[in-house]
Protein backbone atom coordinates (compact mmCIF):
# COMPACT_ATOMS: atom_id res chain seq x y z
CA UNK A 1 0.00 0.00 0.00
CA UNK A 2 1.02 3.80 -0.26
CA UNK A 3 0.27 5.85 2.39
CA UNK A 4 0.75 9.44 3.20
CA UNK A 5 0.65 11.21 6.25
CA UNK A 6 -0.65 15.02 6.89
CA UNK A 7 0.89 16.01 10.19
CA UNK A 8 3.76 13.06 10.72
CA UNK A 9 5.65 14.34 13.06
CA UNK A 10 3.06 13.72 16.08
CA UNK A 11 3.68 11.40 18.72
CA UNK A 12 1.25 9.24 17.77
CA UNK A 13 1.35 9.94 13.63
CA UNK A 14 5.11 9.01 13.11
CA UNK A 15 5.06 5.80 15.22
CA UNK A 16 1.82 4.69 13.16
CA UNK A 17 4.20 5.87 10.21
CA UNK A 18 7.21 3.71 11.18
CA UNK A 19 5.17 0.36 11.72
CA UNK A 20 3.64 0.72 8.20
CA UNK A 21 6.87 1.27 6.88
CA UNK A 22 8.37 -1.68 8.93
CA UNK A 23 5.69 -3.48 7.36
CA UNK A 24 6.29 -2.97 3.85
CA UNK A 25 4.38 0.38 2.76
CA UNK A 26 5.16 2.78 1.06
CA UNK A 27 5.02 5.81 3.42
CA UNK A 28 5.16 9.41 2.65
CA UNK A 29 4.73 13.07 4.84
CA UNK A 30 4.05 16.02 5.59
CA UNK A 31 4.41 18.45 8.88
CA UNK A 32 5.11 22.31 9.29
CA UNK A 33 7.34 21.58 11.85
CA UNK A 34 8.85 17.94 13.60
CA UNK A 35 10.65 17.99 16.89
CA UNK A 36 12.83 15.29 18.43
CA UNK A 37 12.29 12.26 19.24
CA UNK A 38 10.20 12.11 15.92
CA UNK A 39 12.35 13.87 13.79
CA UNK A 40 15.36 11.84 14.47
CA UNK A 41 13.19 8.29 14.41
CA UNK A 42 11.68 9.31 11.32
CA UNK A 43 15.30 10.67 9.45
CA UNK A 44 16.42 7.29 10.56
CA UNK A 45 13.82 5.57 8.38
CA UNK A 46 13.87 7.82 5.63
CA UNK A 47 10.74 8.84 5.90
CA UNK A 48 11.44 12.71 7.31
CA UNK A 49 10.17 15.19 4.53
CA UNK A 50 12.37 17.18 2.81
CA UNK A 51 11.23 20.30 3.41
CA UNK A 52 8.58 21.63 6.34
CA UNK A 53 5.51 22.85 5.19
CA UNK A 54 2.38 21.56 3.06
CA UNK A 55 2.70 20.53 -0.56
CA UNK A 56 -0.72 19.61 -2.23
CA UNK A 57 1.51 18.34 -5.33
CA UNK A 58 2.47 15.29 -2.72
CA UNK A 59 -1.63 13.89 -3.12
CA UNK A 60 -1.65 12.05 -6.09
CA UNK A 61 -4.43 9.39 -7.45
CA UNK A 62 -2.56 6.29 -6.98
CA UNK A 63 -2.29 7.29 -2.73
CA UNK A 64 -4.27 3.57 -1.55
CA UNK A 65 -4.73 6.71 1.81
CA UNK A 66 -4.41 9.83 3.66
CA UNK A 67 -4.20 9.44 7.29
CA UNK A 68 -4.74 12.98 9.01
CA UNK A 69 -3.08 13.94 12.18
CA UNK A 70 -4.58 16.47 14.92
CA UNK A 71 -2.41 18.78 14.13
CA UNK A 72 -3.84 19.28 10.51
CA UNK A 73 -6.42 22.15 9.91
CA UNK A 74 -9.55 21.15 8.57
CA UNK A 75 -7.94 23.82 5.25
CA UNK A 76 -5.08 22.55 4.96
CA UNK A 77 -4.06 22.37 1.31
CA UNK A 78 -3.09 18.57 1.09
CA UNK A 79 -6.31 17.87 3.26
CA UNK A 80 -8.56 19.57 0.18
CA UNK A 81 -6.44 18.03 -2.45
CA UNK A 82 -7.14 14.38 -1.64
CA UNK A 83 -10.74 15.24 -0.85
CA UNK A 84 -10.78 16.53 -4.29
CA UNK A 85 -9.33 13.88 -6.04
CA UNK A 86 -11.61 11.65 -3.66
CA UNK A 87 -9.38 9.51 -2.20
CA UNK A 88 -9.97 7.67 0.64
CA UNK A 89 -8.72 10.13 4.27
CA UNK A 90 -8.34 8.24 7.72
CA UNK A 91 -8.05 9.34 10.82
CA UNK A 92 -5.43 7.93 13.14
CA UNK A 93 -7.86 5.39 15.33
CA UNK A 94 -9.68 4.61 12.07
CA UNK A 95 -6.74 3.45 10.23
CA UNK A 96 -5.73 1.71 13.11
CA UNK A 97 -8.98 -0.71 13.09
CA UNK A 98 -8.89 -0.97 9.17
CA UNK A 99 -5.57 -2.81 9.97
CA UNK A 100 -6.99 -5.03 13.12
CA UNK A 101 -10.43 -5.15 12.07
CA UNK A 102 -9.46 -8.87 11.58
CA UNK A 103 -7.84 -9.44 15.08
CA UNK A 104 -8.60 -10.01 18.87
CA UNK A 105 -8.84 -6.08 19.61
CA UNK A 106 -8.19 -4.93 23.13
CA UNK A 107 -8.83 -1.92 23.78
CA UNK A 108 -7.80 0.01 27.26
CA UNK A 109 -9.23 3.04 27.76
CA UNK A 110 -9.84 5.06 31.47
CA UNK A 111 -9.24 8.69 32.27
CA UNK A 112 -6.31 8.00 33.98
CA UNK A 113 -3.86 4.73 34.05
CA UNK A 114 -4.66 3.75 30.22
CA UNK A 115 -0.89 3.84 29.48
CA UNK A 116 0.21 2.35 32.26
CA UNK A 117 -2.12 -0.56 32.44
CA UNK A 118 -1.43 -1.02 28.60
CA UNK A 119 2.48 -1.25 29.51
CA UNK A 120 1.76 -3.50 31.76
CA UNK A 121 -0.25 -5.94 29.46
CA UNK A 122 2.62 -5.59 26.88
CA UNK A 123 5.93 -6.19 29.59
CA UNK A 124 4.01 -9.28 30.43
CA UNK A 125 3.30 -10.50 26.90
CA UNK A 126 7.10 -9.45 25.93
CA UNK A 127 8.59 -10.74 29.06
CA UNK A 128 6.65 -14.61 27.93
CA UNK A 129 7.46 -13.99 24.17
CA UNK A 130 3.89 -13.79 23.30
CA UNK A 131 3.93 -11.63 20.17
CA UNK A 132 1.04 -8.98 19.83
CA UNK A 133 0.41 -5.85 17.97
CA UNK A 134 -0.05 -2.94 19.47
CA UNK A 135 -0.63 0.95 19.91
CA UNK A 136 0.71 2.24 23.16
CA UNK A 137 1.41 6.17 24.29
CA UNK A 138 4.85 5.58 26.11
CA UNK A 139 8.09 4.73 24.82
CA UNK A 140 8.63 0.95 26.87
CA UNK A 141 11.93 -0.57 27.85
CA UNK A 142 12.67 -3.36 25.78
CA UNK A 143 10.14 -1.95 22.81
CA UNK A 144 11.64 0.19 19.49
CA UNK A 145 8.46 1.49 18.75
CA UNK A 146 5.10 2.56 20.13
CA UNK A 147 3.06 0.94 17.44
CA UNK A 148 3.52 -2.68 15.92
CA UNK A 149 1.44 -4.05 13.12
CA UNK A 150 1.88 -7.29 11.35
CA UNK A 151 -0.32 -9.74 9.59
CA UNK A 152 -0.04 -12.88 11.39
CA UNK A 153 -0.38 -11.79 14.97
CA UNK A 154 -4.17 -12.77 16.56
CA UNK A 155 -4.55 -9.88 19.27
CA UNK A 156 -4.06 -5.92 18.98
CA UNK A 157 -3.62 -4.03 21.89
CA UNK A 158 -4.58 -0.60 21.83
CA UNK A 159 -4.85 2.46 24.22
CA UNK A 160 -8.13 3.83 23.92
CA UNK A 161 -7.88 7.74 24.50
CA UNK A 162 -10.96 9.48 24.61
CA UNK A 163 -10.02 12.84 22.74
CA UNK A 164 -11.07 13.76 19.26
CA UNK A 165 -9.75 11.70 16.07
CA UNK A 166 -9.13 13.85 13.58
CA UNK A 167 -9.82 17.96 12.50
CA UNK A 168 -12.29 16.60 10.62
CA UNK A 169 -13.62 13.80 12.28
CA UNK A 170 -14.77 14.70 15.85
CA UNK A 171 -15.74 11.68 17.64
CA UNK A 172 -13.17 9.97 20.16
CA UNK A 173 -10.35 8.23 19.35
CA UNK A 174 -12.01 4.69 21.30
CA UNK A 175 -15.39 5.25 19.88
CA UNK A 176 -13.70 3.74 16.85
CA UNK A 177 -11.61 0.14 18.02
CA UNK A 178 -14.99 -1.70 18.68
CA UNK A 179 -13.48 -3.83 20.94
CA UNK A 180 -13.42 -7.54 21.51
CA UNK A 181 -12.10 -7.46 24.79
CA UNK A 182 -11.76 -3.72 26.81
CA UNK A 183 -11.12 -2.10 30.31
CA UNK A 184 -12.01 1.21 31.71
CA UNK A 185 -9.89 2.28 34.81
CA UNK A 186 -11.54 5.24 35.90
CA UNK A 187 -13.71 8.69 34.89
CA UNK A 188 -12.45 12.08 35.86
CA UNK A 189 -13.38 15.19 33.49
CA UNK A 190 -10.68 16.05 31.50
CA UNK A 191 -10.17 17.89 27.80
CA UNK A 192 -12.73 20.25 29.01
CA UNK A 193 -12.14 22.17 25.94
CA UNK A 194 -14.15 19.64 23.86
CA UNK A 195 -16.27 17.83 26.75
CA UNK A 196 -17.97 21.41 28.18
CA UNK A 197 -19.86 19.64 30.50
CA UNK A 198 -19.14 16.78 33.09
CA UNK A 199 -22.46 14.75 31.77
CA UNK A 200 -20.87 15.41 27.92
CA UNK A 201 -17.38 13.84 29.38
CA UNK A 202 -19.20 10.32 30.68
CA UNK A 203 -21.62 10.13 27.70
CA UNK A 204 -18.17 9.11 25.78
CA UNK A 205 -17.65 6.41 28.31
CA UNK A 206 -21.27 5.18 28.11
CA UNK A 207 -20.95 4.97 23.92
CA UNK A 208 -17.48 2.80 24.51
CA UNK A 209 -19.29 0.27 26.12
CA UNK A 210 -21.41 0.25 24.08
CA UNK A 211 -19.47 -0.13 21.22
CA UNK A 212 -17.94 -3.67 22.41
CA UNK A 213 -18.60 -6.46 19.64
CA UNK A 214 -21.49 -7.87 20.98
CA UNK A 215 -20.23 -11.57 23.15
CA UNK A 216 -17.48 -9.54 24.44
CA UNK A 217 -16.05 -8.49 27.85
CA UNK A 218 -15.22 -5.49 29.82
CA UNK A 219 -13.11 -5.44 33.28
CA UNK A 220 -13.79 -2.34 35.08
CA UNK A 221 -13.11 -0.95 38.29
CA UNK A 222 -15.43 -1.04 40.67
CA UNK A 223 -13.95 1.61 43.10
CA UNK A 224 -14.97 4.61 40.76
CA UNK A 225 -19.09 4.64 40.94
CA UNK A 226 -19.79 6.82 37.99
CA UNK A 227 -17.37 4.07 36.42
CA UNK A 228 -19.55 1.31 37.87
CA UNK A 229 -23.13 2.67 37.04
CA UNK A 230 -22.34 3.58 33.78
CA UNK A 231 -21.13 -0.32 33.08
CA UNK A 232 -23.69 -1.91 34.70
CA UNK A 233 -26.61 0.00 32.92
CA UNK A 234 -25.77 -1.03 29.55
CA UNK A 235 -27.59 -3.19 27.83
CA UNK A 236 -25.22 -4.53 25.73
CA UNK A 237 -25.06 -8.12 25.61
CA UNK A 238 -21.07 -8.49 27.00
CA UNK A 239 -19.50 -9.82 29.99
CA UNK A 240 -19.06 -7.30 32.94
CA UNK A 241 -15.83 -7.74 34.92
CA UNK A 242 -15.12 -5.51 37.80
CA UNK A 243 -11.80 -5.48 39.63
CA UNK A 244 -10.26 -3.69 42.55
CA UNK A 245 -7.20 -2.52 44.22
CA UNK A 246 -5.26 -5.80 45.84
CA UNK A 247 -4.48 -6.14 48.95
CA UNK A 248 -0.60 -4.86 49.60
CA UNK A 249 2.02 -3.48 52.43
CA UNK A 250 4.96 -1.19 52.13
CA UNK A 251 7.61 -2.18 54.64
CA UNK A 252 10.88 0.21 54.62
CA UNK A 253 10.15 2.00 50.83
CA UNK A 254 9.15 -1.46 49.41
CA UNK A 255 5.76 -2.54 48.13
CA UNK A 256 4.78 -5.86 48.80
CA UNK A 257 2.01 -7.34 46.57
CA UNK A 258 -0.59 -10.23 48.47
CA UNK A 259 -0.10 -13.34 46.15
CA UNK A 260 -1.63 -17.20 46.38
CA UNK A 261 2.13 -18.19 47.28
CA UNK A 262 2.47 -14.70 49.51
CA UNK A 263 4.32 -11.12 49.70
CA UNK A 264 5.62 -10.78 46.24
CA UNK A 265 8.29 -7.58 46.04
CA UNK A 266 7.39 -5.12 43.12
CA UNK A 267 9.02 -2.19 41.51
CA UNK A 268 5.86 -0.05 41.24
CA UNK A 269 4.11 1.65 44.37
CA UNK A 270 1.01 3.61 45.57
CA UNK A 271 -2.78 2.20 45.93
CA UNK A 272 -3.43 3.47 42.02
CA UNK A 273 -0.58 1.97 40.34
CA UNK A 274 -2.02 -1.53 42.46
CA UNK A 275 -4.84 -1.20 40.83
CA UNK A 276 -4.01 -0.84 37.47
CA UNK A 277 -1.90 -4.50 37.72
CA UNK A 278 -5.24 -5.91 39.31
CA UNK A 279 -6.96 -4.61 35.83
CA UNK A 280 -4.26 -5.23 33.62
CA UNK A 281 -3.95 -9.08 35.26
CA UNK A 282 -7.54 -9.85 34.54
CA UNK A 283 -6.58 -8.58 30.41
CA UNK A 284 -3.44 -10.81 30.09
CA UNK A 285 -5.53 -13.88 31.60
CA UNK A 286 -7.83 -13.00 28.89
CA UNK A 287 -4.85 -13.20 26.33
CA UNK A 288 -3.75 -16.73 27.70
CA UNK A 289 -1.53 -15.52 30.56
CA UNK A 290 -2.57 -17.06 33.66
CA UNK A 291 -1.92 -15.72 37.04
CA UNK A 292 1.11 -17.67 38.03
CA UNK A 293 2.85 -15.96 34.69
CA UNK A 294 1.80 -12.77 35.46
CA UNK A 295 3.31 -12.55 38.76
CA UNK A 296 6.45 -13.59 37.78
CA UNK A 297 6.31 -11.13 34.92
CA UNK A 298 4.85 -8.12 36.61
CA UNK A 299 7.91 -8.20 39.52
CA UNK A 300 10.32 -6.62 36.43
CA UNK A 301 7.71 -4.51 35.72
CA UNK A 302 9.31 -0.46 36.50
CA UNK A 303 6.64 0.86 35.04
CA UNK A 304 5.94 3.29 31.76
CA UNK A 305 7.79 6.58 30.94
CA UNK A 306 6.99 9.78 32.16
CA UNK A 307 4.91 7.58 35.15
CA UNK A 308 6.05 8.09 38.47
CA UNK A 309 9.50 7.85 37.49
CA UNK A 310 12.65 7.82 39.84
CA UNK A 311 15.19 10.77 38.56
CA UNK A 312 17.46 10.40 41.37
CA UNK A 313 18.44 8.61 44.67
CA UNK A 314 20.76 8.98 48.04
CA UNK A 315 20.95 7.15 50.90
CA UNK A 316 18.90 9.78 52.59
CA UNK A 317 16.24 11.24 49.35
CA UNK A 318 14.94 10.37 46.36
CA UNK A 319 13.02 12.24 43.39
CA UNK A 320 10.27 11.45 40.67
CA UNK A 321 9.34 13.07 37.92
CA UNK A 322 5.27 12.19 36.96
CA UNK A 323 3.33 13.41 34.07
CA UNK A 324 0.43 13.92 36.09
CA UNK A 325 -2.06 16.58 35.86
CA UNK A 326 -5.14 16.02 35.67
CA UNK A 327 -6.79 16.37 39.78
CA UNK A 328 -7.72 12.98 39.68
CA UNK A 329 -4.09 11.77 39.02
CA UNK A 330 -2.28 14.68 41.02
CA UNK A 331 -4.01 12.98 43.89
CA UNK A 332 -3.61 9.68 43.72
CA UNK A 333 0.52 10.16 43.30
CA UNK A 334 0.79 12.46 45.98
CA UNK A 335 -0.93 10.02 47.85
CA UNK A 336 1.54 7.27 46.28
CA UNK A 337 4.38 9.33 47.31
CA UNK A 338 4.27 9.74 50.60
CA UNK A 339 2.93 6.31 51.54
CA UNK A 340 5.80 5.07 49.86
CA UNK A 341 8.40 7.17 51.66
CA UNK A 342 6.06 7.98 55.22
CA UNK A 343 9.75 8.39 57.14
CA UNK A 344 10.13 11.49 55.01
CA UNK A 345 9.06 15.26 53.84
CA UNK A 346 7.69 15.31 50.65
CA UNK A 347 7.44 18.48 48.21
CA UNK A 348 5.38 17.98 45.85
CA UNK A 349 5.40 20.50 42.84
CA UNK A 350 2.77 20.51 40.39
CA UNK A 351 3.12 22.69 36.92
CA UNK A 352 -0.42 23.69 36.06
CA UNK A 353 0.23 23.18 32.26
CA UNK A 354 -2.63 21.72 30.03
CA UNK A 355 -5.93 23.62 28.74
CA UNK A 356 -7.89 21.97 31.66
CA UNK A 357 -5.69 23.19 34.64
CA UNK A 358 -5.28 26.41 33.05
CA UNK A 359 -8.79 26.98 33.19
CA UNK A 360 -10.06 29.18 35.67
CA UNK A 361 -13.40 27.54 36.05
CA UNK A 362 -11.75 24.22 35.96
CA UNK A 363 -9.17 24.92 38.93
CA UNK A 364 -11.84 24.31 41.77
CA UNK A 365 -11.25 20.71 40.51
CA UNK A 366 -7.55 20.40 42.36
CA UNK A 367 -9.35 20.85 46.02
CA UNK A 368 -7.51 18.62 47.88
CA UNK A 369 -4.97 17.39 45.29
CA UNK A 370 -1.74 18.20 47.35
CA UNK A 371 -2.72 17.96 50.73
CA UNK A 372 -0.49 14.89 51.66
CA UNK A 373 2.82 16.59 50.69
CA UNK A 374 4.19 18.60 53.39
CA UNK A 375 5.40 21.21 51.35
CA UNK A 376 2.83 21.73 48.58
CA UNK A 377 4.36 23.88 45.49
CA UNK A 378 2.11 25.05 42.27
CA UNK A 379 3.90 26.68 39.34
CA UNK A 380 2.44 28.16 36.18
CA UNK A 381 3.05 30.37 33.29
CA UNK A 382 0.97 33.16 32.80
CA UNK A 383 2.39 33.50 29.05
CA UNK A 384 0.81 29.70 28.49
CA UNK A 385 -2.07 31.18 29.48
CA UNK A 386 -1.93 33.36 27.23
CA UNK A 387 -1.07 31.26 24.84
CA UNK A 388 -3.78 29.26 25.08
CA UNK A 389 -6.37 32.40 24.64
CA UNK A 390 -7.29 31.59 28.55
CA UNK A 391 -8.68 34.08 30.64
CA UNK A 392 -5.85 35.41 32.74
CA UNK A 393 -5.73 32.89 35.93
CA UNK A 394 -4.18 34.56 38.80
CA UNK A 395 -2.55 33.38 42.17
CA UNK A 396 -5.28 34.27 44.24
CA UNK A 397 -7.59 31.70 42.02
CA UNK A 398 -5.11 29.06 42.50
CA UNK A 399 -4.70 29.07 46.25
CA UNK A 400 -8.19 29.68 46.44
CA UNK A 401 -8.87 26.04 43.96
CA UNK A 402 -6.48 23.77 46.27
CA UNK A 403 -7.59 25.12 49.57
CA UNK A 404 -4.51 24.89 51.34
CA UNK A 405 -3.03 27.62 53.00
CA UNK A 406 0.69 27.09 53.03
CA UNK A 407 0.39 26.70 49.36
CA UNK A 408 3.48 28.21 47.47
CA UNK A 409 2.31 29.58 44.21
CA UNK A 410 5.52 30.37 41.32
CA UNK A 411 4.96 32.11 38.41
CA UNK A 412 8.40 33.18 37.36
CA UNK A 413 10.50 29.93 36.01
CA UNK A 414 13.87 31.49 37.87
CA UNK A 415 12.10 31.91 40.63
CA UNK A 416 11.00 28.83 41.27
CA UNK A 417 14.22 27.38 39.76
CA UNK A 418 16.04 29.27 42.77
CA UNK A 419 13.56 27.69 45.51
CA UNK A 420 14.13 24.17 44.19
CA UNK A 421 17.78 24.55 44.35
CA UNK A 422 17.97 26.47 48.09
CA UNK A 423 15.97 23.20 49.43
CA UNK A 424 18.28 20.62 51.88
CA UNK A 425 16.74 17.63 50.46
CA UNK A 426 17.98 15.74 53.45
CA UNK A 427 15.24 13.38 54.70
CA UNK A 428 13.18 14.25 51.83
CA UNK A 429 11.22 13.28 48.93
CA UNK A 430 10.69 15.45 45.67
CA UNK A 431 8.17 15.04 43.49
CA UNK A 432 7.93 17.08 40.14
CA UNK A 433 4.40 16.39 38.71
CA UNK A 434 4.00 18.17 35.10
CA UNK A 435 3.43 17.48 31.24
CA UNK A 436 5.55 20.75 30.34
CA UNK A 437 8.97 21.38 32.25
CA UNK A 438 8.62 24.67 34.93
CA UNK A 439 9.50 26.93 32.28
CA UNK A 440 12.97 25.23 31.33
CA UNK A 441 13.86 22.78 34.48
CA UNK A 442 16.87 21.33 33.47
CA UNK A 443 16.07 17.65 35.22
CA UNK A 444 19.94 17.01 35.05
CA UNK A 445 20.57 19.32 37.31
CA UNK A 446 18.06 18.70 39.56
CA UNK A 447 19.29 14.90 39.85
CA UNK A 448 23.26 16.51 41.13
CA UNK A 449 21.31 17.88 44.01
CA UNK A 450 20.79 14.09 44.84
CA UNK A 451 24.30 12.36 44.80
């Protein structure tokens, strides 16, 4: 097949672009600008365009498709030449089930914990050499790509995000898998710029479950009750599955998970993180892995990138780096956090960073979110505000949303630079919680504070 790409240099776009091409295609693209990782991965290939920008004169007749990224307008000039010449246009999830529409899809979708659970499914699968395709949004240890498609393999993994699928096509991504076998780990608004209202947001979780091939299954968890009503009153004719957190200690900074032979030592902590492996258990003993396997797998398990990940270590501190934001998840790794390391003072710093947190209506959300670090910081940028054509959120909003009064609120990157690096991290924990990076945190320096 020949396939060309409008936007390739997403996340998401290139990797779909590099398993086609590691299957044979013929690949083309297209982006008005490509940063690194992508840029590199794609050069590597061959497949990085000559020259940034759009070029119409790339859509030809004999293109077999057009997949369109997010980051296409709905005008963009190669966009309006293929639908003139009428050739067939994907979006990203759609092209994805054209090529599994033929395969055991499972599809892992959730507010929060999608990637990880999905990492977690494919560590176990790798660690047994079960071969699977897959779609996952984390680069994994041990995996060159985020995407793998083949023809041979029976079961396609896929993380099913709920945001839009294309400028043109505005349903969510996981409206589209129609899954054979799915999860949902939990509901908590988020992408309020498309889903306005809270009863919008779990609509899109009531039409996923409803879109599972009829005779299928969903595993849900049964701690989140908005999660659990909306499950239970479908009337689609599937199995319904609910799991829960497992029952585990922490003795002296290690997590020990309750097993049929007893404490099992893992890598990963904190009560959500426990119940993602309870969901993502339930999935691989769907796929053939039964639970003796997936203990012995999950113990190597360190968990997906970006997630809760260690940056540094002493004998006397540690730091993580998490890309949480959203309340929800700001939370629950907080929580995490300090449970994991009670003997010591955690700061927790959160960078309020996406459209969501930005939003000043939004905010009243966090209530709550940091209040077991001892040291709570919040940092933002007034110029991604802007940015964002936000109304202009100011500190007073902020300390007002998390309803804490020893909150430290940073709006100037130097300054807050300058109060990371004045801390004695002695006895402590730090925990940097953000999708962007404070403004231009260099984390290298951050872990020399630690040796």
């Amino acid at each position: 097949m020949n396939v060309h790409f409008i936007a390739i240099g997403g996340a998401a776009m290139h990797n779909l672009a590099l398993a086609l091409h590691n299957k044979g295609y013929k690949v083309s693209g297209s982006d008005d600008t490509i940063f690194d990782p992508s840029k590199s991965r794609l050069e590597a290939k061959g497949l990085l365009p000559e020259a940034m920008g759009w070029f119409p004169e790339k859509i030809t007749a004999d293109l077999d498709a057009v997949v369109l990224g997010m980051h296409a307008k709905a005008d963009n000039p190669e966009l309006l030449k293929a639908q003139e010449l009428g050739l067939k246009i994907y979006s990203y999830p759609e092209f994805l089930f054209e090529q599994s529409k033929n395969k055991t899809r499972v599809v892992i979708g959730g507010s929060h914990g999608k990637t990880t659970i999905t990492s977690m499914i494919l560590h176990v699968m790798n660690y047994h050499n079960k071969d699977v395709d897959y779609m996952v949004g984390a680069q994994l240890d041990g995996f060159d790509v985020m995407v793998k498609l083949t023809d041979y393999n029976d079961f396609i993994v896929l993380e099913g995000d709920e945001y839009l699928s294309s400028p043109i096509d505005r349903r969510p991504k996981f409206h589209l898998y129609k899954p054979n076998i799915a999860l949902l780990s939990g509901i908590a608004w988020d992408h309020i710029n498309v889903f306005t209202t809270y009863e919008n947001y779990l609509e899109q979780f009531s039409i996923f479950v409803d879109s599972i091939v009829r005779g299928g299954s969903i595993n849900y968890n049964v701690e989140d009750p908005e999660l659990k009503r909306i499950v239970e009153a479908s009337e689609n004719q599937i199995r319904k599955i609910p799991y829960s957190t497992p029952e585990y200690t922490v003795e002296d900074g290690q997590t020990l998970l309750e097993t049929p032979e007893g404490p099992m030592p893992i890598e990963i902590f904190g009560a959500h993180n426990l119940n993602n492996l309870a969901g993502a258990k339930w999935i691989c003993q769907h796929m053939g892995v039964d639970e003796d396997d997936f203990y012995e797998a999950i113990a190597t398990f360190k968990g997906a990138s970006k997630r809760l990940e260690k940056i540094a270590e002493s004998s006397h501190s540690v730091a993580y780096k998490d890309f949480a934001h959203s309340p929800s998840k700001v939370e629950a790794t907080t929580k995490a956090v300090k449970a994991q390391y009670a003997d010591k003072k955690l700061i927790a710093c959160l960078e309020l960073h996406t459209y969501s947190s930005l939003n000043a209506e939004f905010l009243k959300e966090y209530k709550g979110a940091l209040d077991a670090a001892d040291i709570a910081v919040v940092f933002y940028s007034p110029h991604a505000v802007e940015i964002k054509k936000l109304e202009e959120v100011t500190a007073e909003q902020i300390a007002d949303a998390f309803q804490r009064d020893d909150l430290i609120i940073y709006t100037n990157p130097d300054e807050f630079k300058d109060f990371l690096f004045s801390q004695d991290f002695n006895n402590k924990t730090l925990l940097l919680m953000s999708s962007g990076n404070y403004g231009g945190l260099d984390f290298e320096d951050i872990k020399k504070r630690f040796n």
